[in-house]
N, C-alpha and C. Protein backbone atom coordinates (compact mmCIF):
# COMPACT_ATOMS: atom_id res chain seq x y z
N UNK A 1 39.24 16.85 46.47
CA UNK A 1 39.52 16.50 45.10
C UNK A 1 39.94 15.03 44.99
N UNK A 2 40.38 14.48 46.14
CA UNK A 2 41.05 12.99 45.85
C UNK A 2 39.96 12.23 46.14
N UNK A 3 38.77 12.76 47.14
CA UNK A 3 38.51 12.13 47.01
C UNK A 3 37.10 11.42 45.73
N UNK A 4 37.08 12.82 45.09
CA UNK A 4 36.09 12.65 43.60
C UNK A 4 36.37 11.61 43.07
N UNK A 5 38.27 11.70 42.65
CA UNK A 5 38.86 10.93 41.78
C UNK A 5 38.65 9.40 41.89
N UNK A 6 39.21 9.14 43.46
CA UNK A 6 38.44 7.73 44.15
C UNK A 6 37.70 7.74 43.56
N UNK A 7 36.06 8.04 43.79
CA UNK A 7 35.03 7.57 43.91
C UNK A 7 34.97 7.61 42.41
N UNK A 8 35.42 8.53 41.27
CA UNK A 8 35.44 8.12 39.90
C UNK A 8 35.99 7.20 39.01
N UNK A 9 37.31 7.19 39.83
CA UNK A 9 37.73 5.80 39.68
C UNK A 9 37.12 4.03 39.61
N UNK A 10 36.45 4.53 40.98
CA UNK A 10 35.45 3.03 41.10
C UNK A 10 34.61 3.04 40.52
N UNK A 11 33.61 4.18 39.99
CA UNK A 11 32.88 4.07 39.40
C UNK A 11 33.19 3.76 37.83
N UNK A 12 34.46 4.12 37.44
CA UNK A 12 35.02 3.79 36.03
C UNK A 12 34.66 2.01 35.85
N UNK A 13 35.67 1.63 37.10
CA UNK A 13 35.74 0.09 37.55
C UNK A 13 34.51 -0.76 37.46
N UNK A 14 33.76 -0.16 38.02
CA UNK A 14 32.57 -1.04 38.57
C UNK A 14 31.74 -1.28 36.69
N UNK A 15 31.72 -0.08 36.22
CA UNK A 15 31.03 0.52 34.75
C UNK A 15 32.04 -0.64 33.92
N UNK A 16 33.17 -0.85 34.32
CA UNK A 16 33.77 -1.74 32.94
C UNK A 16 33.56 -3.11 33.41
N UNK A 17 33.51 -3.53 34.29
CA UNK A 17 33.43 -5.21 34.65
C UNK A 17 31.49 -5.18 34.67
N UNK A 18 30.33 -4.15 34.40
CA UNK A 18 29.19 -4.50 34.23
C UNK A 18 29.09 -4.50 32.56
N UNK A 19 29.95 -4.18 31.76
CA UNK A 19 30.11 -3.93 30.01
C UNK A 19 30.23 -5.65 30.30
N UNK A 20 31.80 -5.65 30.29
CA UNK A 20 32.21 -7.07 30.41
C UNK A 20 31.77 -8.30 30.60
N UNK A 21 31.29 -8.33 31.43
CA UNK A 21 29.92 -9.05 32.22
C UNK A 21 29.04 -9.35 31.25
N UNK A 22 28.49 -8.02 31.00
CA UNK A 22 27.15 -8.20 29.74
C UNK A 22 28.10 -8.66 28.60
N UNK A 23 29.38 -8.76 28.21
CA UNK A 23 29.57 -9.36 26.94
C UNK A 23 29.58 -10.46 27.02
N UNK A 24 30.24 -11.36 27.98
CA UNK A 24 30.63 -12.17 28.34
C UNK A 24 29.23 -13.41 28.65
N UNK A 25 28.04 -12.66 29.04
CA UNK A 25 26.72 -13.31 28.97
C UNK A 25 26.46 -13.36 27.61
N UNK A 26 26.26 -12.46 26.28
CA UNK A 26 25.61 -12.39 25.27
C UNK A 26 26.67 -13.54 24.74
N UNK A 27 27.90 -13.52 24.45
CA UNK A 27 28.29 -14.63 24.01
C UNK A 27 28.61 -15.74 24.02
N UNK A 28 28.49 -16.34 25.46
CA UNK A 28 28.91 -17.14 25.71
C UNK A 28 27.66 -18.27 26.69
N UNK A 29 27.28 -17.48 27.91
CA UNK A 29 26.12 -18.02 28.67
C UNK A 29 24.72 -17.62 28.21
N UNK A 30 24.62 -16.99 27.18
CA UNK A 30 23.30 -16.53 26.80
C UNK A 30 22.59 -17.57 25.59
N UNK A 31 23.66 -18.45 24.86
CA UNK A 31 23.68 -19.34 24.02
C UNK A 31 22.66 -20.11 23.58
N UNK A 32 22.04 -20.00 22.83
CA UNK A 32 20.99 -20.76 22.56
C UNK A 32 20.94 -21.82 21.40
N UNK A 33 20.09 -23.13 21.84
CA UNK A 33 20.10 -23.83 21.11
C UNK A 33 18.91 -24.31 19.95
N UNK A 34 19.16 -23.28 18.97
CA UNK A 34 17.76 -23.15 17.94
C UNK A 34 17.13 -24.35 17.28
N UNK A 35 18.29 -25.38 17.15
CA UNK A 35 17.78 -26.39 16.80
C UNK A 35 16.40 -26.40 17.43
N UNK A 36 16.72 -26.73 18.61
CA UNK A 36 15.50 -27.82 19.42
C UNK A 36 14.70 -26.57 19.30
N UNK A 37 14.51 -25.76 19.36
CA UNK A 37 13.64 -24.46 19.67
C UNK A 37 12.22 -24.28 18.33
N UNK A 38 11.07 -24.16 19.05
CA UNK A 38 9.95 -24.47 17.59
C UNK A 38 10.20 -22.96 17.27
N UNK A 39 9.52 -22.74 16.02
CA UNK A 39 10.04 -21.92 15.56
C UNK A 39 8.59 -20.82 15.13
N UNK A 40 8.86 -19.54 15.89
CA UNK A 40 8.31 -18.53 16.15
C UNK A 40 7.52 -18.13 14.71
N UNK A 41 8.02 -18.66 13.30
CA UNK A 41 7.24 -18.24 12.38
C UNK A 41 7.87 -18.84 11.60
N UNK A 42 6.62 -19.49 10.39
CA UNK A 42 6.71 -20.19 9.24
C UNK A 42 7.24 -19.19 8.13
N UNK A 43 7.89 -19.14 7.31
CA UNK A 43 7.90 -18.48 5.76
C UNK A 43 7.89 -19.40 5.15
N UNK A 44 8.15 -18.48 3.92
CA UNK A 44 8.48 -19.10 2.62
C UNK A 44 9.87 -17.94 2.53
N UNK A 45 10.22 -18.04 1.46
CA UNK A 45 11.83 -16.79 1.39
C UNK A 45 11.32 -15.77 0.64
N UNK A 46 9.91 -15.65 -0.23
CA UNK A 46 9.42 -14.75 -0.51
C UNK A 46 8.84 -14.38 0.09
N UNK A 47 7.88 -14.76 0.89
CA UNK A 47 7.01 -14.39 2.13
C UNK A 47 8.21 -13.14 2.74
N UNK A 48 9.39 -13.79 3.56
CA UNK A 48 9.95 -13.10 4.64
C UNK A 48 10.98 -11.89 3.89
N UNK A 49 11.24 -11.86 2.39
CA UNK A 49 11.70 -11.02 1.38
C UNK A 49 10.95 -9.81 1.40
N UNK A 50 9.51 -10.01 1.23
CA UNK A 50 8.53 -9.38 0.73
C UNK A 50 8.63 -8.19 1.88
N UNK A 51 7.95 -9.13 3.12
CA UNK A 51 7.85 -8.33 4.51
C UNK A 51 9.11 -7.59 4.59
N UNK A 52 10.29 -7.40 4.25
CA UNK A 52 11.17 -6.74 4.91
C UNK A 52 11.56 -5.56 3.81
N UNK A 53 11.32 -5.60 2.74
CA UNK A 53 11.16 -4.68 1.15
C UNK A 53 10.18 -4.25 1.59
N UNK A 54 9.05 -4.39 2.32
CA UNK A 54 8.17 -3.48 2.79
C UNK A 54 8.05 -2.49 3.52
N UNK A 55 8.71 -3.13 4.44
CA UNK A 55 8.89 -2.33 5.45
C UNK A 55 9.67 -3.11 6.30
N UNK A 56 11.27 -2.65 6.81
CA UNK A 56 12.29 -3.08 7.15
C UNK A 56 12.67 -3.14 8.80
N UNK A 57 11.67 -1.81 9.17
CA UNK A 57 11.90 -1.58 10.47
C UNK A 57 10.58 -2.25 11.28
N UNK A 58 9.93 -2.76 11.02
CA UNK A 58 8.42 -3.02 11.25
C UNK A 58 8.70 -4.98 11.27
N UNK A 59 9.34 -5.12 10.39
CA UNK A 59 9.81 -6.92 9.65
C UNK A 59 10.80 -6.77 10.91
N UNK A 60 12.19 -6.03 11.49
CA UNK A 60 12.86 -6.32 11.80
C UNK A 60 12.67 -6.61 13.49
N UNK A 61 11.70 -5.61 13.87
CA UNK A 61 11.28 -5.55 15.34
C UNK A 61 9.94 -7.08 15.40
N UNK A 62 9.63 -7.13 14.23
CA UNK A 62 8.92 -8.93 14.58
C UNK A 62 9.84 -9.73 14.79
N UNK A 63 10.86 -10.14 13.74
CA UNK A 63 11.37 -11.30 13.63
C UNK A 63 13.06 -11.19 14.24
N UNK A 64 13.55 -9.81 14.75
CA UNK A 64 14.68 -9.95 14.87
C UNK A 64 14.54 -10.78 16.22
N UNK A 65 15.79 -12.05 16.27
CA UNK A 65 16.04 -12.76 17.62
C UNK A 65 15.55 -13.84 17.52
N UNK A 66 14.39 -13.74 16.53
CA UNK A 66 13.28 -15.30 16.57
C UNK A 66 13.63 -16.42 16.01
N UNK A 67 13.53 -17.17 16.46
CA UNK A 67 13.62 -18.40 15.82
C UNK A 67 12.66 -18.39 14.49
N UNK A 68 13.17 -18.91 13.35
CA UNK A 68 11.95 -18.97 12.52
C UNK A 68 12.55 -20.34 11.00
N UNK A 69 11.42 -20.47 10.66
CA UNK A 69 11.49 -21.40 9.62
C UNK A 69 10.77 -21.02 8.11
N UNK A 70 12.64 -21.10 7.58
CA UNK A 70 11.87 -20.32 6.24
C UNK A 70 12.30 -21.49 4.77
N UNK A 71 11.39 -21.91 3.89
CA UNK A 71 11.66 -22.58 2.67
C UNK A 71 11.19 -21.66 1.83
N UNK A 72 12.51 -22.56 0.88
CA UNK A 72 12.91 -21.50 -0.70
C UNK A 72 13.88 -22.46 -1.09
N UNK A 73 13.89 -21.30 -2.42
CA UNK A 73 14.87 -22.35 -3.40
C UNK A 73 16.44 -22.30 -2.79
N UNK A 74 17.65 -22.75 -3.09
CA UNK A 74 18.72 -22.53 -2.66
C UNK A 74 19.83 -22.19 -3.88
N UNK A 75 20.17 -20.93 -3.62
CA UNK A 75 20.75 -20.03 -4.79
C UNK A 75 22.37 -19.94 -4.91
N UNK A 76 23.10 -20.86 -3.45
CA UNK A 76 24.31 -21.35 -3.62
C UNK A 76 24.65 -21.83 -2.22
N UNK A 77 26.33 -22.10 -2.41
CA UNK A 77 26.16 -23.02 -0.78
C UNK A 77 27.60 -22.95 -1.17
N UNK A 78 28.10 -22.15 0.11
CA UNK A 78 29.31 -22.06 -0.12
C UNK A 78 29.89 -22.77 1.89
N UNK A 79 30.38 -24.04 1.84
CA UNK A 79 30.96 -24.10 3.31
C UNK A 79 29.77 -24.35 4.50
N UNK A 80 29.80 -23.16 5.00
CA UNK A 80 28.90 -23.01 6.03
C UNK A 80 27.74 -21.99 5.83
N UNK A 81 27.66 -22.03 4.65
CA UNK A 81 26.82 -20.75 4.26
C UNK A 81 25.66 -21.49 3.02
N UNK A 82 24.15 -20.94 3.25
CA UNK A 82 23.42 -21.61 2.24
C UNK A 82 22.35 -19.88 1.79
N UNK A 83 22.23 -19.87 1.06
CA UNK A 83 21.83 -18.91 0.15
C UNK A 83 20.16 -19.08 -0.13
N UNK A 84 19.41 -18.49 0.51
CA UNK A 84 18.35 -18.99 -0.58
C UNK A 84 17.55 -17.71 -0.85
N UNK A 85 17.32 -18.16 -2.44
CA UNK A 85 16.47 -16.88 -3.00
C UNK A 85 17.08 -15.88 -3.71
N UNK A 86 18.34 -16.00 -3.44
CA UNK A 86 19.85 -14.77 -3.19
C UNK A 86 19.11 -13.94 -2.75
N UNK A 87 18.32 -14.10 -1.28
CA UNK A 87 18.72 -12.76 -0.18
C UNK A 87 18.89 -13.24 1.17
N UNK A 88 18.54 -14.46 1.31
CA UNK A 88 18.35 -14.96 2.97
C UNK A 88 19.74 -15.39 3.21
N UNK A 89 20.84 -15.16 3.49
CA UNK A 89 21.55 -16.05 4.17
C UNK A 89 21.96 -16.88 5.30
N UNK A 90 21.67 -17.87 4.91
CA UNK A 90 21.82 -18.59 6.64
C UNK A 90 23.52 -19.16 6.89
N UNK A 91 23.67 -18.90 8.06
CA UNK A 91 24.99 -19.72 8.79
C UNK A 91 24.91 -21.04 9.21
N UNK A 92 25.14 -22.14 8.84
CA UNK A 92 25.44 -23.04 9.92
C UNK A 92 26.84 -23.29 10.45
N UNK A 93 26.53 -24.19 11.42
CA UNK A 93 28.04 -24.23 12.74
C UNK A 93 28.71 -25.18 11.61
N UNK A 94 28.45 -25.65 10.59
CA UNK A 94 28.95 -27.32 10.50
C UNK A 94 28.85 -27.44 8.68
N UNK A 95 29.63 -27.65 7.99
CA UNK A 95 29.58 -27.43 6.45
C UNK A 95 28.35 -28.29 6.26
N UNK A 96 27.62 -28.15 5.33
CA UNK A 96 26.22 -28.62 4.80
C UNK A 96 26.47 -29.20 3.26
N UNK A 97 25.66 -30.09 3.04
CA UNK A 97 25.90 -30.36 1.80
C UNK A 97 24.58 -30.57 1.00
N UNK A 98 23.80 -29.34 0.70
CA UNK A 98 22.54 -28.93 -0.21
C UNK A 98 22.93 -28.36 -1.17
N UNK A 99 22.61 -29.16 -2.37
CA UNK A 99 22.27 -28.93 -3.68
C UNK A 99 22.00 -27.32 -3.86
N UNK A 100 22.24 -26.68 -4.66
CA UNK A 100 22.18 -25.51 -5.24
C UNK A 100 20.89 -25.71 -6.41
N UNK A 101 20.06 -25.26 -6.45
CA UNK A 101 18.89 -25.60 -6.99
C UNK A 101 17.37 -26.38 -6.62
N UNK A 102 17.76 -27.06 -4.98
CA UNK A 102 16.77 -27.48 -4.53
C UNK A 102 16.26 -26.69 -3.74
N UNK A 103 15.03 -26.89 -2.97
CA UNK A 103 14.20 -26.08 -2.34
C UNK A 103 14.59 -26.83 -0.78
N UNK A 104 14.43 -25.98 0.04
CA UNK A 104 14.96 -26.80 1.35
C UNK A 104 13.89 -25.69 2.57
N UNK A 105 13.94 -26.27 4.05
CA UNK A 105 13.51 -25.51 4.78
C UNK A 105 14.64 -25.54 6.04
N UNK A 106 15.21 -24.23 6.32
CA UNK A 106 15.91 -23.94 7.28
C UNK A 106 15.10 -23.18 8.53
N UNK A 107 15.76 -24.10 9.48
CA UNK A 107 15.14 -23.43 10.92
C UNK A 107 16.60 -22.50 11.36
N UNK A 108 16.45 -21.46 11.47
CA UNK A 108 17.65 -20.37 12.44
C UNK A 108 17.35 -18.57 12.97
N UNK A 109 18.12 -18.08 13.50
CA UNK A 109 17.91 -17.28 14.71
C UNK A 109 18.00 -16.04 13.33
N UNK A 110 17.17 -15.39 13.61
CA UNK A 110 16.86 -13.72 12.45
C UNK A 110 18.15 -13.48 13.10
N UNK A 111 18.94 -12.55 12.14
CA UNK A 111 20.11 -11.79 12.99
C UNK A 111 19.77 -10.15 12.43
N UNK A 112 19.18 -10.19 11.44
CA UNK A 112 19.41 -9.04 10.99
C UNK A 112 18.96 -8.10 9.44
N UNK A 113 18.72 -7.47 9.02
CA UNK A 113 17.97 -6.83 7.75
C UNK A 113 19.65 -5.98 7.10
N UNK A 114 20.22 -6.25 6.00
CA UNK A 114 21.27 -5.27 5.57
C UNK A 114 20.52 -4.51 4.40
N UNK A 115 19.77 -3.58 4.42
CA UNK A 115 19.03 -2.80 3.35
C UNK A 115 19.98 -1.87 2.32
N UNK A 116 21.74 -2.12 2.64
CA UNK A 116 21.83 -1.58 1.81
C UNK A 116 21.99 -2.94 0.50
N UNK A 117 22.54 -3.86 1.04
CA UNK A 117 22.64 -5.25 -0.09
C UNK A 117 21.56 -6.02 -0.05
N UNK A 118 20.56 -5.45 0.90
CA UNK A 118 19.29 -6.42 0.29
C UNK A 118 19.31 -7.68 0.63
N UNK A 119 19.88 -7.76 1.95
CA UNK A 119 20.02 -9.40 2.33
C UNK A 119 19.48 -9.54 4.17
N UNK A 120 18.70 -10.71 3.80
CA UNK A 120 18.35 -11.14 5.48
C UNK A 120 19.60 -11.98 5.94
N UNK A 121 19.88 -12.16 7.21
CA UNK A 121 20.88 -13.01 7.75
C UNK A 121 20.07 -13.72 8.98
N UNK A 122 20.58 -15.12 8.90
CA UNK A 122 20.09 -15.84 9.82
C UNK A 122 21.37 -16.73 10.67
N UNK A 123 22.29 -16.93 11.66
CA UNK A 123 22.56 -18.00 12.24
C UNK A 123 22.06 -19.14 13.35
N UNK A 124 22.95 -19.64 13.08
CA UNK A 124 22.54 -21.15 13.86
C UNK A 124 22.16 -22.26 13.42
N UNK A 125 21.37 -22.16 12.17
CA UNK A 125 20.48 -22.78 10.69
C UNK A 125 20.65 -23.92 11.07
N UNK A 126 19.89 -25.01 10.94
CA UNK A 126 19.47 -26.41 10.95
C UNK A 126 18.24 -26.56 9.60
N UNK A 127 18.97 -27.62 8.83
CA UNK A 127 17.74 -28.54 7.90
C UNK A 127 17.01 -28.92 8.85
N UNK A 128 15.48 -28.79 7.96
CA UNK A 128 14.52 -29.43 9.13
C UNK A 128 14.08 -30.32 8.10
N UNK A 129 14.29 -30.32 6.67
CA UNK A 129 13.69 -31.17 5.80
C UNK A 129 14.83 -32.11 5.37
């Protein structure tokens, strides 16, 4: 019996420092720099709207992870946050200062489809225009 426990023990051990490990890569050494990175697909914000109101799970397994470059109008800009279309939201690292009403093209990393609010999310975002 002691010695199950041992060997479950280590195996507890070994199982939490390979979690750890993997977190510790995704956030930190796994890092990517999207700027410089060309970008896996052109939109427009209706284009990449359209595709994902279409079909969400189909849009999300293309573009989730990708680098991509999408222009549209810009529907607010709050900080680090730019809006366009009111559904795309992009993150940048660094406050931005775009006009609310102009059309712009952001390069950044898909993060994700929220189908219940109807919004794409993108970080990393860089003006490319």
């Amino acid at each position: 019996m002691k010695k199950r426990l041992k060997w479950g023990l280590i195996a507890l051990i070994v199982l939490a420092i390979g979690v750890g490990g993997g977190y510790y890569y995704v956030m930190h050494a796994g890092a990517r720099d999207v700027a410089s990175e060309d970008a896996a697909f052109v939109l427009s914000s209706k284009q990449l709207t359209d595709a994902f109101s279409a079909d969400a799970a189909k849009s999300t397994a293309l573009y989730l992870n990708k680098t991509i470059e999408v222009t549209g109008p810009v529907s607010s800009v709050k900080d680090k946050e730019v809006v366009l279309d009111g559904t795309i939201i992009c993150s940048f690292t660094a406050a931005t200062t775009v006009a609310g009403g102009t059309s712009v093209t952001v390069k950044g990393r898909l993060l994700g489809y929220d189908d219940l609010l109807g919004e794409i999310k993108l970080d990393n975002c860089s003006l490319t225009n």
